[in-house]
C-alpha atoms as a PDB file:
ATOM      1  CA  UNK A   1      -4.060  18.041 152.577  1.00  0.00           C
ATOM      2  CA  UNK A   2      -2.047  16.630 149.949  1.00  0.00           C
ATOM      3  CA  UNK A   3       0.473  18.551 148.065  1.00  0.00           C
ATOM      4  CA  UNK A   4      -1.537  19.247 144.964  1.00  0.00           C
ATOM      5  CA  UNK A   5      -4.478  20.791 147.466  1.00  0.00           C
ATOM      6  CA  UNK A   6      -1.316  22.712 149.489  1.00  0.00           C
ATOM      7  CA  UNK A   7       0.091  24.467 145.825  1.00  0.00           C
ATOM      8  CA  UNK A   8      -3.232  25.353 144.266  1.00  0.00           C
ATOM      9  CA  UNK A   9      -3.911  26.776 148.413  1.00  0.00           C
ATOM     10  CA  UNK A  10      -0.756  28.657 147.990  1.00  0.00           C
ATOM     11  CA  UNK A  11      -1.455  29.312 144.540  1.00  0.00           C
ATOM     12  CA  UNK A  12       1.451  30.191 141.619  1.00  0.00           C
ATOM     13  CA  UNK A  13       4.535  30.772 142.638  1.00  0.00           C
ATOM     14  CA  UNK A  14       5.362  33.546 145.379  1.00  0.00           C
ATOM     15  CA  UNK A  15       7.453  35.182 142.749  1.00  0.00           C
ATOM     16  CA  UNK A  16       6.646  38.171 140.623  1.00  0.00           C
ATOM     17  CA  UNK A  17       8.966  38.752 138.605  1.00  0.00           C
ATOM     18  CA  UNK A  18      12.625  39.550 141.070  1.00  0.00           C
ATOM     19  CA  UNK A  19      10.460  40.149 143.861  1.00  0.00           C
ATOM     20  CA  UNK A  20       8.315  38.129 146.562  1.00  0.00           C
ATOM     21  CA  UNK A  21       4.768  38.454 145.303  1.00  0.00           C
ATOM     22  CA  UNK A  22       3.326  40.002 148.717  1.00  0.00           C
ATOM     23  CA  UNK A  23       0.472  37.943 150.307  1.00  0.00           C
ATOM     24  CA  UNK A  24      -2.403  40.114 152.241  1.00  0.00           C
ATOM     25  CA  UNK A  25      -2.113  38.075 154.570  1.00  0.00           C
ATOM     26  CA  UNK A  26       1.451  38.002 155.553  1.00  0.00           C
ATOM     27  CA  UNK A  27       1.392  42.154 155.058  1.00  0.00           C
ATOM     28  CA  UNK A  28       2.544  44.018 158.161  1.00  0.00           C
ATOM     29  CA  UNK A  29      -0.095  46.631 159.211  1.00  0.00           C
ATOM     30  CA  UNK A  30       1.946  49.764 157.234  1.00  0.00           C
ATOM     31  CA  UNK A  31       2.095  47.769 154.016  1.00  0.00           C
ATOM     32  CA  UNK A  32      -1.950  46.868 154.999  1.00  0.00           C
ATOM     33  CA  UNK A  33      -2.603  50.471 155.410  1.00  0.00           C
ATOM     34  CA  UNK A  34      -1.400  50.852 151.755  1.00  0.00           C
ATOM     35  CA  UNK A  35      -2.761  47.546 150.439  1.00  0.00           C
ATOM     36  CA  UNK A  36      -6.363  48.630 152.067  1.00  0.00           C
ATOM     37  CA  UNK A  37      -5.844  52.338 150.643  1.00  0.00           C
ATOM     38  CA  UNK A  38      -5.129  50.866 147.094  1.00  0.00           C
ATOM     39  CA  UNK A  39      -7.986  48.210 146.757  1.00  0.00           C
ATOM     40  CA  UNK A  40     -10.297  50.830 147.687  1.00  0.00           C
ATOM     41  CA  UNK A  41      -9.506  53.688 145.344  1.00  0.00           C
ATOM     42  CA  UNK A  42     -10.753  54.258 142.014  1.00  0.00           C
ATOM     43  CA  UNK A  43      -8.985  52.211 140.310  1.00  0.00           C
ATOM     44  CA  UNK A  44     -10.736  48.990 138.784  1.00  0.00           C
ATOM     45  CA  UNK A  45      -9.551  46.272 141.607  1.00  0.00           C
ATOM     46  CA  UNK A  46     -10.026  43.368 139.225  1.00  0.00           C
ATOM     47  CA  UNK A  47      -6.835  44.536 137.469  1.00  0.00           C
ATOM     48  CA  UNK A  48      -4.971  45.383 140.775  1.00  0.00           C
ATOM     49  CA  UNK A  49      -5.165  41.641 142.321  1.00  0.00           C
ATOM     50  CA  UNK A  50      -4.650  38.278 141.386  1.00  0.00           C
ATOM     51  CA  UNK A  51      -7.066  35.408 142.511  1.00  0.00           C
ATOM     52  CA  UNK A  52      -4.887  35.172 145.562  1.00  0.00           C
ATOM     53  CA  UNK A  53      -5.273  38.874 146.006  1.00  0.00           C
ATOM     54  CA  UNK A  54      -1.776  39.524 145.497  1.00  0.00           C
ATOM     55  CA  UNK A  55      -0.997  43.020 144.041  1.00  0.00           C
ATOM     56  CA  UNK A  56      -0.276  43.220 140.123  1.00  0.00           C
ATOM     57  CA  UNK A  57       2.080  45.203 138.248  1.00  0.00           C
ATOM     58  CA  UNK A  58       4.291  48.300 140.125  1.00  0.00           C
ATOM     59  CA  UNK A  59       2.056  48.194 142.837  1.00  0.00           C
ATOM     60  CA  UNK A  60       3.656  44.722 144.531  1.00  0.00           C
ATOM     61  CA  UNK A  61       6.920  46.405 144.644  1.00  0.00           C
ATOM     62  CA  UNK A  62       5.607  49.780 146.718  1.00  0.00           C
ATOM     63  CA  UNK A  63       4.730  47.132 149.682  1.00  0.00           C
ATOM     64  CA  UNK A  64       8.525  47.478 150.149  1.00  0.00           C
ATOM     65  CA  UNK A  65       7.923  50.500 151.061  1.00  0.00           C
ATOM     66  CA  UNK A  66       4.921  51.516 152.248  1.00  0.00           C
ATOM     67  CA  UNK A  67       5.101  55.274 152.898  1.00  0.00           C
ATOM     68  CA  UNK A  68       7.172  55.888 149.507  1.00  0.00           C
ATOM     69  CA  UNK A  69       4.795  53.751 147.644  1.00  0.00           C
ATOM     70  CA  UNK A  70       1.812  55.102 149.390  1.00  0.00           C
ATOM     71  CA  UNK A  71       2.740  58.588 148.066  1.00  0.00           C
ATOM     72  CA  UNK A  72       3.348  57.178 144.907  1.00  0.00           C
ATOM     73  CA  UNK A  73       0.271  55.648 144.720  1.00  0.00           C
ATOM     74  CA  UNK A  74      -1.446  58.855 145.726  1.00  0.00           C
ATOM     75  CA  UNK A  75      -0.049  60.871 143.319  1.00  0.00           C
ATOM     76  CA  UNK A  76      -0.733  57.756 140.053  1.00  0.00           C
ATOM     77  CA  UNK A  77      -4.756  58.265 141.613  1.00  0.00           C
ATOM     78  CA  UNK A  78      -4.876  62.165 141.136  1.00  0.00           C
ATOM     79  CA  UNK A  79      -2.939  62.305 137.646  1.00  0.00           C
ATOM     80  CA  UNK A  80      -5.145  59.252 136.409  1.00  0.00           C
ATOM     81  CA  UNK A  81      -8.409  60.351 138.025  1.00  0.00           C
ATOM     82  CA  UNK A  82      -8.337  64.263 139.467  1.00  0.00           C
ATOM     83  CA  UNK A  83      -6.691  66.411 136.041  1.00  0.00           C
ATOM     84  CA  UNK A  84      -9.609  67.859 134.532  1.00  0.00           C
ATOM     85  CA  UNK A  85      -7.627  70.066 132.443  1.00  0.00           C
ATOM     86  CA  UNK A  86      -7.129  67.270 130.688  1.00  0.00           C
ATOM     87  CA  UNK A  87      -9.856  64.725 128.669  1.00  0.00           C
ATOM     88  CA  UNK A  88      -9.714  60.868 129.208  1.00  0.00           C
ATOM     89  CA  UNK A  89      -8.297  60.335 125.887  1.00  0.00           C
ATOM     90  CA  UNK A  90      -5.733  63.070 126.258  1.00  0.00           C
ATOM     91  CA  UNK A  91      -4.754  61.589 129.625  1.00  0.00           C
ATOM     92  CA  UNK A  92      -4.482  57.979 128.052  1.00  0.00           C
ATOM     93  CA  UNK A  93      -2.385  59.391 124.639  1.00  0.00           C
ATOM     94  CA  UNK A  94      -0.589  60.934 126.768  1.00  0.00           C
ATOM     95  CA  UNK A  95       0.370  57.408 129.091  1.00  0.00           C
ATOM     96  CA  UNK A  96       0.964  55.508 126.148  1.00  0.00           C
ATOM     97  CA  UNK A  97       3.052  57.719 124.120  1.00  0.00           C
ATOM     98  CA  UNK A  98       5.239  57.140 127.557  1.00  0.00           C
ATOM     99  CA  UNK A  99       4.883  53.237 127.420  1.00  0.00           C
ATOM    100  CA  UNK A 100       5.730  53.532 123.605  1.00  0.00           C
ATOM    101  CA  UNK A 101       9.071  55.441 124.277  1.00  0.00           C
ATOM    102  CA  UNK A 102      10.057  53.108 127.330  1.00  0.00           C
ATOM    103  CA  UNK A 103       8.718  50.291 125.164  1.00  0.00           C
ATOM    104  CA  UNK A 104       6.799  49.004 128.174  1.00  0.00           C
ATOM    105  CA  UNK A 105       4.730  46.093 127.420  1.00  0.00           C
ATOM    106  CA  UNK A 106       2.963  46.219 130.461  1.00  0.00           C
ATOM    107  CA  UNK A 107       1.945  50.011 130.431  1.00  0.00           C
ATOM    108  CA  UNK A 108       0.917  49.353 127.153  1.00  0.00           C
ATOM    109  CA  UNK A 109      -1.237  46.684 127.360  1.00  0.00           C
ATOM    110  CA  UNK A 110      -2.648  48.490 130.404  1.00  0.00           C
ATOM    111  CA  UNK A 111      -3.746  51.757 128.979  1.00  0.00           C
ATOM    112  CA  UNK A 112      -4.436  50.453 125.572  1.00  0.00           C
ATOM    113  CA  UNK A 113      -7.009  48.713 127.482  1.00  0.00           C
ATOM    114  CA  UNK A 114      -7.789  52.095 129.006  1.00  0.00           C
ATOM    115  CA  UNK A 115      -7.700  54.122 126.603  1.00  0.00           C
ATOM    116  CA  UNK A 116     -10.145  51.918 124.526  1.00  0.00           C
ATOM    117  CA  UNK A 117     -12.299  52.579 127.339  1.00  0.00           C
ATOM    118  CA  UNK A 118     -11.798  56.366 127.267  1.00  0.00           C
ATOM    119  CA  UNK A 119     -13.017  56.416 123.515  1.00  0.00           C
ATOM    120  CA  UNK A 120      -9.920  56.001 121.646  1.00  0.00           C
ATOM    121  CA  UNK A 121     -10.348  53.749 118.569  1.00  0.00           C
ATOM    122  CA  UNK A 122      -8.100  50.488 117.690  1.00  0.00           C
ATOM    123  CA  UNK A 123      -6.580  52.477 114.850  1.00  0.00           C
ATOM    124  CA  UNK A 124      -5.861  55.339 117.010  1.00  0.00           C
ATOM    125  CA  UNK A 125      -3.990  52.988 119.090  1.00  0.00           C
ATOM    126  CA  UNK A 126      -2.097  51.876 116.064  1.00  0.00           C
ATOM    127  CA  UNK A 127      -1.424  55.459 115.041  1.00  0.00           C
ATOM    128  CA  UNK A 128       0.318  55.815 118.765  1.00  0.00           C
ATOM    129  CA  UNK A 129       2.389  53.188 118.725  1.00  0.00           C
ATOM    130  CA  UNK A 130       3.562  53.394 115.033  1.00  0.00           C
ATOM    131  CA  UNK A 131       4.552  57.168 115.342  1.00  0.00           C
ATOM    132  CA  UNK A 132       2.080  58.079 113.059  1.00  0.00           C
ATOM    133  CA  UNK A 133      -0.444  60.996 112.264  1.00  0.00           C
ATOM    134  CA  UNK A 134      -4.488  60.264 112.197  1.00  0.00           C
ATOM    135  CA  UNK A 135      -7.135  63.108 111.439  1.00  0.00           C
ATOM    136  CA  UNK A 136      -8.906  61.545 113.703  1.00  0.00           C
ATOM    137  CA  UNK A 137      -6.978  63.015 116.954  1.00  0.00           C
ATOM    138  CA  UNK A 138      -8.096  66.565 117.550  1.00  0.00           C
ATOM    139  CA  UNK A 139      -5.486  69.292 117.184  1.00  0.00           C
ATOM    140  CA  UNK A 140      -5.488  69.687 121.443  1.00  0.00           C
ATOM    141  CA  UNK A 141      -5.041  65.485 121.119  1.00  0.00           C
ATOM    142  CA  UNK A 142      -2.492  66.037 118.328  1.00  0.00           C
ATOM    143  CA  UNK A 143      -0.482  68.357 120.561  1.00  0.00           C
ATOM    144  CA  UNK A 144      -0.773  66.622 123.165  1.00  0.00           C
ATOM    145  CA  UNK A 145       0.967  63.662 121.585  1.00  0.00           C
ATOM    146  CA  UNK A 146       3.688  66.567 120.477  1.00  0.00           C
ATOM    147  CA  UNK A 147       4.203  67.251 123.623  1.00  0.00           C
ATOM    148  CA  UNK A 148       4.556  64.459 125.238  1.00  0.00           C
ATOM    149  CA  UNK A 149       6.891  63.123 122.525  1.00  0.00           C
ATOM    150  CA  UNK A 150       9.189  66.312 123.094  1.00  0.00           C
ATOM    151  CA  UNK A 151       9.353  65.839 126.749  1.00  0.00           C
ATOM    152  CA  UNK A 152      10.389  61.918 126.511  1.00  0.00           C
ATOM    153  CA  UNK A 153      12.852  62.555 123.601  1.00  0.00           C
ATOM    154  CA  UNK A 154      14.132  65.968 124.307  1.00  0.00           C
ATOM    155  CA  UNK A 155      13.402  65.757 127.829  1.00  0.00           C
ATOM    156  CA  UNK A 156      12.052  70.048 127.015  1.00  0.00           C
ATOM    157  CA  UNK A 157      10.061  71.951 124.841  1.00  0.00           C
ATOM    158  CA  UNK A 158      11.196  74.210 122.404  1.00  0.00           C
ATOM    159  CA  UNK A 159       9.857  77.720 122.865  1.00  0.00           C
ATOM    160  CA  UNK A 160       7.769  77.190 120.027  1.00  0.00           C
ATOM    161  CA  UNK A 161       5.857  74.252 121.286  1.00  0.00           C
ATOM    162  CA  UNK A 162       5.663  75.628 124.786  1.00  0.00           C
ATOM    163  CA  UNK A 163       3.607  78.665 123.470  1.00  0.00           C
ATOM    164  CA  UNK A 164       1.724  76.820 121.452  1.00  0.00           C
ATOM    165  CA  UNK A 165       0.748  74.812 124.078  1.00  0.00           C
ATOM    166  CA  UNK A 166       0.186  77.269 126.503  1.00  0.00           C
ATOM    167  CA  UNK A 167      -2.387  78.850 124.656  1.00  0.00           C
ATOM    168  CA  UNK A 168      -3.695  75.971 123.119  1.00  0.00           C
ATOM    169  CA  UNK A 169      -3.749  73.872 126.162  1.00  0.00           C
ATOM    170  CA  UNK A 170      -3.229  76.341 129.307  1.00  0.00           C
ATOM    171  CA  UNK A 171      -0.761  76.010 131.968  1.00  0.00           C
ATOM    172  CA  UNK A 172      -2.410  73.546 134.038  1.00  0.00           C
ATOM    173  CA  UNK A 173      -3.103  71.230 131.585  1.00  0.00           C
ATOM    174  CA  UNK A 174       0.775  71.311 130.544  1.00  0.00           C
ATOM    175  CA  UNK A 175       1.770  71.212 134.260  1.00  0.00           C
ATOM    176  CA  UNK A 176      -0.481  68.210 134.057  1.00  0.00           C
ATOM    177  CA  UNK A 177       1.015  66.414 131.256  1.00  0.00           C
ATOM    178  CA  UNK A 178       4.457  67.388 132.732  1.00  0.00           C
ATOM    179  CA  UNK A 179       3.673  65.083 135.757  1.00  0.00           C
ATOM    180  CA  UNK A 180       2.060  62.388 133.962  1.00  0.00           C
ATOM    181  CA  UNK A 181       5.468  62.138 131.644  1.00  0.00           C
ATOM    182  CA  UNK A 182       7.525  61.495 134.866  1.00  0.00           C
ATOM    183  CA  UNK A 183       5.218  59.476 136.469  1.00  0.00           C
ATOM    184  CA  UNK A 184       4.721  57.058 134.208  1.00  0.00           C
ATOM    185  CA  UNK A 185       8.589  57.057 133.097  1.00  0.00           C
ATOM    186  CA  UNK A 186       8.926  56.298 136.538  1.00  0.00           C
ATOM    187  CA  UNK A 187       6.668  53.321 136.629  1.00  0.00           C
ATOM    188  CA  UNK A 188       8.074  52.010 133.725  1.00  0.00           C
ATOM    189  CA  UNK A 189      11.425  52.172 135.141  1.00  0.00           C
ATOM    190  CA  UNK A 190      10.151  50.362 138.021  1.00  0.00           C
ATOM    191  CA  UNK A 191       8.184  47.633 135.944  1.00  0.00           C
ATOM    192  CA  UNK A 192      11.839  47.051 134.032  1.00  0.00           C
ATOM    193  CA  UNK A 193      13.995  46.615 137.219  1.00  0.00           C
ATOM    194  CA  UNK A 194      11.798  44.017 138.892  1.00  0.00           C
ATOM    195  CA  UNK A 195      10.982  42.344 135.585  1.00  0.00           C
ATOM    196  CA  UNK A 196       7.296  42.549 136.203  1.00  0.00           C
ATOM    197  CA  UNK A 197       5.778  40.180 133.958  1.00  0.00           C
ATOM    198  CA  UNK A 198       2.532  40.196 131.665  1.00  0.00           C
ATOM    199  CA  UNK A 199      -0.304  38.159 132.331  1.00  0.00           C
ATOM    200  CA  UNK A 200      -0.055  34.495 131.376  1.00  0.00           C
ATOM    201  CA  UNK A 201      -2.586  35.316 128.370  1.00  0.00           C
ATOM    202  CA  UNK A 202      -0.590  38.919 128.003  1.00  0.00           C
ATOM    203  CA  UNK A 203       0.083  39.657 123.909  1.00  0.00           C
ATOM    204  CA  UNK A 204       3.328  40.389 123.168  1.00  0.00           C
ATOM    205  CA  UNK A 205       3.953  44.242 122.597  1.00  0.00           C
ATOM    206  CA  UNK A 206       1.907  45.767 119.046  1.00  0.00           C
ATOM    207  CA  UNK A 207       5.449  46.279 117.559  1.00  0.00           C
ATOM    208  CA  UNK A 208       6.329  42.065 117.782  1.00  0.00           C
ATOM    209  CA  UNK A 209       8.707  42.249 120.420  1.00  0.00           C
ATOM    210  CA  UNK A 210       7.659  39.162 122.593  1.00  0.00           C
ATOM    211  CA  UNK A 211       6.531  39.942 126.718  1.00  0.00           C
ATOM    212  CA  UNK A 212      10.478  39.443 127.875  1.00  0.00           C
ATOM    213  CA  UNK A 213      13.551  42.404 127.512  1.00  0.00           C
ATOM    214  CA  UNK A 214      12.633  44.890 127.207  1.00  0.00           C
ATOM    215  CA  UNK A 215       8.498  45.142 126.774  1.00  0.00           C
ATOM    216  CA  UNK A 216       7.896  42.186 129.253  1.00  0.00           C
ATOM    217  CA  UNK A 217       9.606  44.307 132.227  1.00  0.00           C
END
């Protein structure tokens, strides 16, 4: 085999970002048990591997751990897929009104992707990510995004906007978006610190800011 055949074997470089990008083959049988659990969720498994079927984004990382990033990973699958107190497209305002305050390219590109799938429109996406009002969220939408925005600026909600979106919203559905907020601050944290990187063909962030420091992480 000559070296040419051995690299595009082996594939890019075993890097992702600070960490080693975990082969399934060289995965111990805890960090298997997760891998296995992963691939076979809900989630859309052509956006969770590579070619090489090495694990994308956040995920890599939890291999370190395997029982910590199962949990993790458990929990990500229920808020994304088991909250029906919330709609798709409040779940996916919701996500991306987090990747816009951690200015997270990859969430971002992620859920912009998803939440054009939930039925969000390209200038709702716009509205998101510029701060900015559209008639066409509905008022539970447009509270949501309040909400949301309180909890990652203020890091609470004013007695105001909690009653409002108690009855508005209900409980569960706040509990709900409550979880999703730290969640997804914590996954941006994690994409940051191990300078996950976009896709080769990744845009840069809607604001400008190219993939590196600090959208790129």
């Amino acid at each position: 085999m000559t070296a040419a055949e051995e690299a595009d074997r082996k594939g890019p470089a075993d890097r992702y970002g600070r960490l080693p990008w975990f082969r399934p083959g060289d995965l111990t049988a805890e960090q298997r048990n997760y891998y296995d659990r992963l691939t076979s969720g809900p989630r859309n498994k052509a956006s969770l591997v590579d070619a090489h079927g090495r694990l994308r984004g956040a995920f890599n990382a939890r291999l370190l751990d395997p029982p910590v990033g199962t949990a993790i990973e458990q929990l990500g699958a229920v808020l994304r897929f088991g909250t029906p107190a919330l709609t798709g497209r409040q779940r996916e305002i919701a996500i991306l009104e987090v990747a816009r305050s951690e200015r997270s390219g990859y969430e971002w590109r992620a859920h912009s992707a998803a939440g054009l799938a939930a039925g969000l429109r390209p200038e709702e996406l716009d509205a998101i990510v510029s701060g900015r009002d559209l008639d066409t969220f509905s008022p539970a939408e447009t509270l949501t995004r309040q909400v949301v925005q309180a909890l990652v600026t203020e890091r609470d909600l004013t007695d105001l906007l909690f009653a409002a979106a108690e009855q508005a919203l209900g409980l569960t559905a706040l509990f709900d978006l409550i979880s999703l907020v730290g969640y997804y601050q914590h996954t941006a944290l994690a994409l940051r610190v191990w300078r996950v990187p976009l896709d080769p063909d990744g845009a840069p962030f809607p604001d400008g800011e190219a993939a590196g420091a600090p959208f790129g992480h």
